[in-house]
Protein backbone atom coordinates (compact mmCIF):
# COMPACT_ATOMS: atom_id res chain seq x y z
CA UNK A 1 21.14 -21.36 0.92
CA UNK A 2 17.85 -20.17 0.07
CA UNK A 3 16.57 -17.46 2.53
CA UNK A 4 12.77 -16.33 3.54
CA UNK A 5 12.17 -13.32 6.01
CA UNK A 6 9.30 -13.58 7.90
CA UNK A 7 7.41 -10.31 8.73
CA UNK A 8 4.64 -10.01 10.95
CA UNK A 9 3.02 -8.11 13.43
CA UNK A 10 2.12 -9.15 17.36
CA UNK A 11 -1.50 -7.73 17.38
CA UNK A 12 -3.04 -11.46 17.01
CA UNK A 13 -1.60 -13.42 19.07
CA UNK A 14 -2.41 -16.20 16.66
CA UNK A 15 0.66 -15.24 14.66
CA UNK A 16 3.05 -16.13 17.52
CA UNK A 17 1.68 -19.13 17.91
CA UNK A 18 1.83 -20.09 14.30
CA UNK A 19 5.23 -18.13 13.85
CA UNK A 20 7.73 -21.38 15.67
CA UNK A 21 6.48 -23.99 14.18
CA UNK A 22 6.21 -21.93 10.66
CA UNK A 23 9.57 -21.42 11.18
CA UNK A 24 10.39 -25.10 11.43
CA UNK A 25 8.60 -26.13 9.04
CA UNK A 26 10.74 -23.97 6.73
CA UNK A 27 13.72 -25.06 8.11
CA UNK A 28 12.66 -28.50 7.17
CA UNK A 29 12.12 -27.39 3.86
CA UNK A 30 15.79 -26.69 3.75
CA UNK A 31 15.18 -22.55 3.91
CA UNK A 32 17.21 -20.76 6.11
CA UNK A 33 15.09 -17.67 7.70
CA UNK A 34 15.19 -14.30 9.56
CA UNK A 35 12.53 -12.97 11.06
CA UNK A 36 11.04 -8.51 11.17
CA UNK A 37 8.65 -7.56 13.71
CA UNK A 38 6.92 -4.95 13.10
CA UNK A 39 5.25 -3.97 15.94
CA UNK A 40 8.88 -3.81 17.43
CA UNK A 41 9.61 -1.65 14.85
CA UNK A 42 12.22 -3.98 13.31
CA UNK A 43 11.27 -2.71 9.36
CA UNK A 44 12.71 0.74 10.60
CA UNK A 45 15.85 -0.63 10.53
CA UNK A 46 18.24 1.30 7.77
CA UNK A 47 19.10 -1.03 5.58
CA UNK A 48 18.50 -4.52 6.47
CA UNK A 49 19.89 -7.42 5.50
CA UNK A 50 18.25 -8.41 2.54
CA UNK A 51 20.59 -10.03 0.05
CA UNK A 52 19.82 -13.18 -1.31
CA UNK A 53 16.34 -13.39 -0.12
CA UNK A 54 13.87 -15.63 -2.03
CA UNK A 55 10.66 -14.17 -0.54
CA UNK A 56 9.13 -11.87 2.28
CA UNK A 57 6.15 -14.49 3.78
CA UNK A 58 3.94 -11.69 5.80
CA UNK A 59 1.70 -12.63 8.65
CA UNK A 60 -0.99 -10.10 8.82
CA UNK A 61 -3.27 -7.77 7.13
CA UNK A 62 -2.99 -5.13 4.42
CA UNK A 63 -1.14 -2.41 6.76
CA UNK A 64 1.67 -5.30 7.40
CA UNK A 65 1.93 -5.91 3.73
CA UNK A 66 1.83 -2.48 2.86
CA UNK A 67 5.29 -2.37 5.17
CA UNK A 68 6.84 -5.42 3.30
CA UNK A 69 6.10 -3.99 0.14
CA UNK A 70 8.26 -0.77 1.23
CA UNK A 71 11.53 -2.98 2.11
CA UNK A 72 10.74 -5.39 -1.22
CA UNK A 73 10.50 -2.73 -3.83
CA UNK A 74 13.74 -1.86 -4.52
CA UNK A 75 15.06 -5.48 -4.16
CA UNK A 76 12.39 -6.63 -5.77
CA UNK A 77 11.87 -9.38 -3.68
CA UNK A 78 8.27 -11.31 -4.10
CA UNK A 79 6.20 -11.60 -1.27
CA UNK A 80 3.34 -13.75 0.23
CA UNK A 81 0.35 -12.76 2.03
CA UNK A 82 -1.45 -14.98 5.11
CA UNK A 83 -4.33 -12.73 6.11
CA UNK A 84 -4.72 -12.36 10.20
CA UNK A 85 -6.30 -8.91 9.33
CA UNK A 86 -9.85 -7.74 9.05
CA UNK A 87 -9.63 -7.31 5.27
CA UNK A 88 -7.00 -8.51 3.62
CA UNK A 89 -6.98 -7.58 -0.40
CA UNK A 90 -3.69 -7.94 -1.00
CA UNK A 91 -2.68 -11.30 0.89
CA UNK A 92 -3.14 -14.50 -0.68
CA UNK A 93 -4.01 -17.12 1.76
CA UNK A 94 -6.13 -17.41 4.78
CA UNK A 95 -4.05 -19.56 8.00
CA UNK A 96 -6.78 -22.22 7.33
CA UNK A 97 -5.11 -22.82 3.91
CA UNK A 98 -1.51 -22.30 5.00
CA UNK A 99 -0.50 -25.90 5.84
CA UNK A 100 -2.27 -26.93 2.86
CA UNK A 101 -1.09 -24.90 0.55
CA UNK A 102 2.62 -23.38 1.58
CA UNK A 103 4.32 -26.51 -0.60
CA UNK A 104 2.71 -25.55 -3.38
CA UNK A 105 5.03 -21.76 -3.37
CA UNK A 106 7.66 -23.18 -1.87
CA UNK A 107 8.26 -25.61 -4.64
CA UNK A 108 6.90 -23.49 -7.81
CA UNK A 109 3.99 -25.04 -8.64
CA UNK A 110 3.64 -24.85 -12.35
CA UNK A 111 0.53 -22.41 -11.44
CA UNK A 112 2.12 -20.02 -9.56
CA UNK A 113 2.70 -16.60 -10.85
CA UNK A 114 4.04 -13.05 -10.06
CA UNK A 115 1.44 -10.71 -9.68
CA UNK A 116 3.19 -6.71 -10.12
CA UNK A 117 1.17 -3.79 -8.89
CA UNK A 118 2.40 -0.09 -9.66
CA UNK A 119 3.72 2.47 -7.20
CA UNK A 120 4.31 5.98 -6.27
CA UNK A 121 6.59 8.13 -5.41
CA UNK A 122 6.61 11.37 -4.71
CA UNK A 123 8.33 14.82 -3.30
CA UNK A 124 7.18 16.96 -1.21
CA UNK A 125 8.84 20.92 -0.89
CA UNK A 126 8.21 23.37 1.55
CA UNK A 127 10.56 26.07 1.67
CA UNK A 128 14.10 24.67 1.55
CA UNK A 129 12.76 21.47 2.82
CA UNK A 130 12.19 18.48 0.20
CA UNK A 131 10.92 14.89 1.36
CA UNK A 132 10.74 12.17 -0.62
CA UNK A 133 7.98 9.25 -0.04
CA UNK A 134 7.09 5.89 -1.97
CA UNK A 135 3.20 4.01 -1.87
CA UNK A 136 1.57 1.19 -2.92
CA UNK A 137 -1.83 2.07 -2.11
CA UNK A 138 -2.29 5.70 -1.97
CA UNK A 139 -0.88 9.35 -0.96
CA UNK A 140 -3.33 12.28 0.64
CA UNK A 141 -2.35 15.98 1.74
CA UNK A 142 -5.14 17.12 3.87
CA UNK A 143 -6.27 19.73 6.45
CA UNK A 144 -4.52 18.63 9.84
CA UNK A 145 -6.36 18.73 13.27
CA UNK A 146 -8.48 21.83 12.97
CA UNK A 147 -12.35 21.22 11.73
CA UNK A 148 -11.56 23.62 8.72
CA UNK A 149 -11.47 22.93 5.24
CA UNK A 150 -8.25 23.63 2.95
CA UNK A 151 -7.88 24.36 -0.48
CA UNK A 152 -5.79 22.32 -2.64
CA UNK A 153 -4.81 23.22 -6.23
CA UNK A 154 -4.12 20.28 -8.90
CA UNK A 155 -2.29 20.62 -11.94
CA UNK A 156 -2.26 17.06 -14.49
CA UNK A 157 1.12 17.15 -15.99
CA UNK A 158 1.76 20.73 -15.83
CA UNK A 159 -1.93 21.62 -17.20
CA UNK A 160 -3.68 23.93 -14.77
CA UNK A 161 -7.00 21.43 -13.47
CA UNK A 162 -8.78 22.54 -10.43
CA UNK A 163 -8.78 24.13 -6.91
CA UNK A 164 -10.54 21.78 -4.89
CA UNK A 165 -11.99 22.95 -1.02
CA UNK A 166 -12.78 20.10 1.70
CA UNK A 167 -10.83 18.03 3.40
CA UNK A 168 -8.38 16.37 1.19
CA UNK A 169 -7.08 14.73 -1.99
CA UNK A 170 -6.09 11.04 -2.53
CA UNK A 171 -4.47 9.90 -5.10
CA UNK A 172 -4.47 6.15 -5.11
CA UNK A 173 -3.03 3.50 -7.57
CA UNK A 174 -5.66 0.55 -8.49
CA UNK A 175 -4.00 -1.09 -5.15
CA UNK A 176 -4.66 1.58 -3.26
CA UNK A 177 -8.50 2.09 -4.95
CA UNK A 178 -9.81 -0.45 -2.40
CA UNK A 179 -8.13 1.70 0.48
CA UNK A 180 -9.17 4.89 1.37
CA UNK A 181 -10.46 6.39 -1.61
CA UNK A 182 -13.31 3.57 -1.56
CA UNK A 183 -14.10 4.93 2.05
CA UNK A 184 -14.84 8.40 0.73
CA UNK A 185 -16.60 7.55 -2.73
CA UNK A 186 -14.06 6.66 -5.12
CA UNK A 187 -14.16 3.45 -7.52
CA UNK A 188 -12.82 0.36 -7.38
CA UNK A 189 -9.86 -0.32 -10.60
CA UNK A 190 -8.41 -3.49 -11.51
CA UNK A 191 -5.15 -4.00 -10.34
CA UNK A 192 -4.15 -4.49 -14.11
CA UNK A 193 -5.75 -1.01 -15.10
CA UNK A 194 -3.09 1.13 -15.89
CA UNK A 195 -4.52 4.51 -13.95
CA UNK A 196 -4.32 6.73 -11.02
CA UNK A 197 -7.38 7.93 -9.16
CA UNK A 198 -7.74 11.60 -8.25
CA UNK A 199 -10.26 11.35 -5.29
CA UNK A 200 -11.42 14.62 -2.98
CA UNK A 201 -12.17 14.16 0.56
CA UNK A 202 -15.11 15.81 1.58
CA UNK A 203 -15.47 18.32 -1.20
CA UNK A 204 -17.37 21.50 -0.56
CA UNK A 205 -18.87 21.18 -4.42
CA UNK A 206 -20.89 18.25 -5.14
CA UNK A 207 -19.56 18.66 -8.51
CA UNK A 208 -16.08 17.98 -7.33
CA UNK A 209 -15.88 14.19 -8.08
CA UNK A 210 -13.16 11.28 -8.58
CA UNK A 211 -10.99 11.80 -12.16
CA UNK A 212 -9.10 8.35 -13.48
CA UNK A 213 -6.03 10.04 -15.00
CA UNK A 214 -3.06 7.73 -17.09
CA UNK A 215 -0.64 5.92 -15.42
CA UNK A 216 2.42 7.97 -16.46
CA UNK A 217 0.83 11.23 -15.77
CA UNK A 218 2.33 13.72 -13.16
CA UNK A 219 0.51 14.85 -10.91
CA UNK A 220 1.08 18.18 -8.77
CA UNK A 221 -1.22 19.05 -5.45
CA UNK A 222 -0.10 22.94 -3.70
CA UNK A 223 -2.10 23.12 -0.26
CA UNK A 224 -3.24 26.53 0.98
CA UNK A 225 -3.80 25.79 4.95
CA UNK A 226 -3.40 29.86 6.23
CA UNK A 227 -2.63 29.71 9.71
CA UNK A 228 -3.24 25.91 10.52
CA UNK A 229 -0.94 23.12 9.47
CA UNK A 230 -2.13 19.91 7.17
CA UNK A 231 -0.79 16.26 6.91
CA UNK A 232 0.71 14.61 3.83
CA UNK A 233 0.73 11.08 4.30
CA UNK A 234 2.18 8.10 2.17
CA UNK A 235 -0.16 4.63 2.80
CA UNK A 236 -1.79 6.00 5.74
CA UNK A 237 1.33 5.19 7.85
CA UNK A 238 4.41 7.57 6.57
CA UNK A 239 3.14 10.80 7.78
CA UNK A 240 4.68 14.31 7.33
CA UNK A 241 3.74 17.55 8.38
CA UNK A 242 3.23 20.34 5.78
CA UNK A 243 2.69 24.38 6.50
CA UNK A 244 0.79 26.48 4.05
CA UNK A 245 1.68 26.27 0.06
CA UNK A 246 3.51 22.96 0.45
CA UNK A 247 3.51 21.47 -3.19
CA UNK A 248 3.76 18.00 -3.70
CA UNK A 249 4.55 16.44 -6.87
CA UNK A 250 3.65 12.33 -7.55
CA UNK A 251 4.40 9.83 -10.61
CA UNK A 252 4.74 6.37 -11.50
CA UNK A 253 7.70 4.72 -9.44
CA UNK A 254 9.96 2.87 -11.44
CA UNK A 255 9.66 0.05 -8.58
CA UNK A 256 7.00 -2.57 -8.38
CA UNK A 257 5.48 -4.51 -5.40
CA UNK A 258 5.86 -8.18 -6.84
CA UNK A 259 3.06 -10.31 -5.31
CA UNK A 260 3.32 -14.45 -5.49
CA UNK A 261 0.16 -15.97 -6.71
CA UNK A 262 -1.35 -19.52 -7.55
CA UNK A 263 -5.17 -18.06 -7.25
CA UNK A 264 -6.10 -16.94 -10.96
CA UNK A 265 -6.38 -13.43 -11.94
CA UNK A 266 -10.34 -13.83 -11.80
CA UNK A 267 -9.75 -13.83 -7.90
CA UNK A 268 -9.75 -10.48 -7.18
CA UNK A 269 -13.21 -10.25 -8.67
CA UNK A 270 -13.95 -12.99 -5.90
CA UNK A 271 -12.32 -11.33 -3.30
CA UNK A 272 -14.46 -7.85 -3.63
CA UNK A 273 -17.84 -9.74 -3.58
CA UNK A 274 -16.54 -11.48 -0.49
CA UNK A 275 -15.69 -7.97 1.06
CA UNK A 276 -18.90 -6.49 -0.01
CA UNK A 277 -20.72 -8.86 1.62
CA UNK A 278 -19.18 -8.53 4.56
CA UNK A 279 -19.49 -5.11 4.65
CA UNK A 280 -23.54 -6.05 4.17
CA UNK A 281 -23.30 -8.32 7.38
């Protein structure tokens, strides 16, 4: 039978009241369906059950999708986004439009399509110690809990770039470009643009500004902390402690996030106007 998870988190308790009668609906539709809470920690779970699954259908923001997309990518199982976040650039429909709507990606409406968004994946060595980490939106190594800056050298596909000093570097894919690294400066790239963004947090130079570097570039960051520790973290929410001269080396992941869509591509133009004036509000 065909199978849809639903994952969601419990932080609006909106969601659980949608979540039973969702559920049934779906079972009407003839769907069988399991169910990952996240705020439960259910995603943690080494390797779930996830054979034969026709999509992920995620109740929440981006941080909830940005779980999903870590259990879809290597299946590569599509997923669908109803926004109960504050944000929401990556989900597709609003609850309003969920009753509405739902049929239409259930059934494959002749105007649905799969939207694909890079990722990253990277490993991190310290000493003996090597950690590997995958992202949708964006990886940082930064200074940890002391109000001291850290110096980070960059090398672009074994080329020698820069020693930065500040707080940070992200490097975000055009996903992740709407995350963090808008916060601190950086630009916003089409999802379709084939780039990372190099992006320093906090730079001591004023000179020291965002680079747009080719998708298939590698991309190596060695942090120089001295006597405090810093953070490398993979979408804000897979964090790892590293001690000084941790190097951590990034490229394209051969997995994709697969997004279901019936909005046109023009959308996302839409939905950054929308956010922007919000953010004026």
């Amino acid at each position: 039978m065909r199978k849809i998870i639903l994952l969601y988190e419990e932080v609006q308790p909106e969601v659980l009241q949608l979540l039973p009668h969702l559920i049934a609906r779906l079972h009407e539709e003839g769907y069988i369906t399991s169910t990952i809470n996240v705020t439960k920690g259910e995603h943690k779970q080494a390797n779930p059950p996830l054979q034969n699954v026709e999509m992920f259908l995620v109740l929440g923001g981006d941080g909830t999708i940005l779980h999903a997309a870590h259990l879809c990518a290597e299946h590569s199982i599509p997923i669908l986004g109803v926004n109960f976040g504050r944000v929401g650039y990556l989900t597709e429909l609003e609850p309003s439009e969920l009753a509405r709507e739902l049929p239409a990606y259930l059934n494959g409406a002749p105007s649905l399509w799969i939207d694909e968004r890079a990722m990253l994946q990277a490993v991190v060595r310290q000493g003996d110690d090597q950690q590997q980490f995958l992202a949708l939106n964006d990886m940082m190594i930064a200074r940890g809990t002391w109000p001291r800056g850290v110096y980070i050298k960059a090398w672009i596909d074994d080329l020698f770039f820069d020693t930065f000093y500040g707080d940070g570097i992200i490097l975000s894919t055009p996903t992740g470009s709407t995350a963090y690294n808008i916060s601190v400066g950086g630009p916003i790239l089409h999802p379709k643009i084939e780039g990372y963004i190099l992006t320093p947090i906090a730079p001591h130079l004023a000179s020291n500004r965002a680079l747009v570097i080719p998708l298939g570039s590698k991309i190596q960051l060695q942090i120089t902390t001295h006597t405090q520790n810093g953070i490398f973290s993979a979408d804000g929410q897979w964090d790892y402690e590293v001690k000084n001269n941790a190097l951590v080396t990034i490229d394209k992941s051969p997995f994709r996030t697969r997004f279901i869509r019936r909005k046109p591509p023009t959308h996302f133009y839409e939905v950054i106007h929308g956010k922007q004036k919000m953010d004026e509000i």
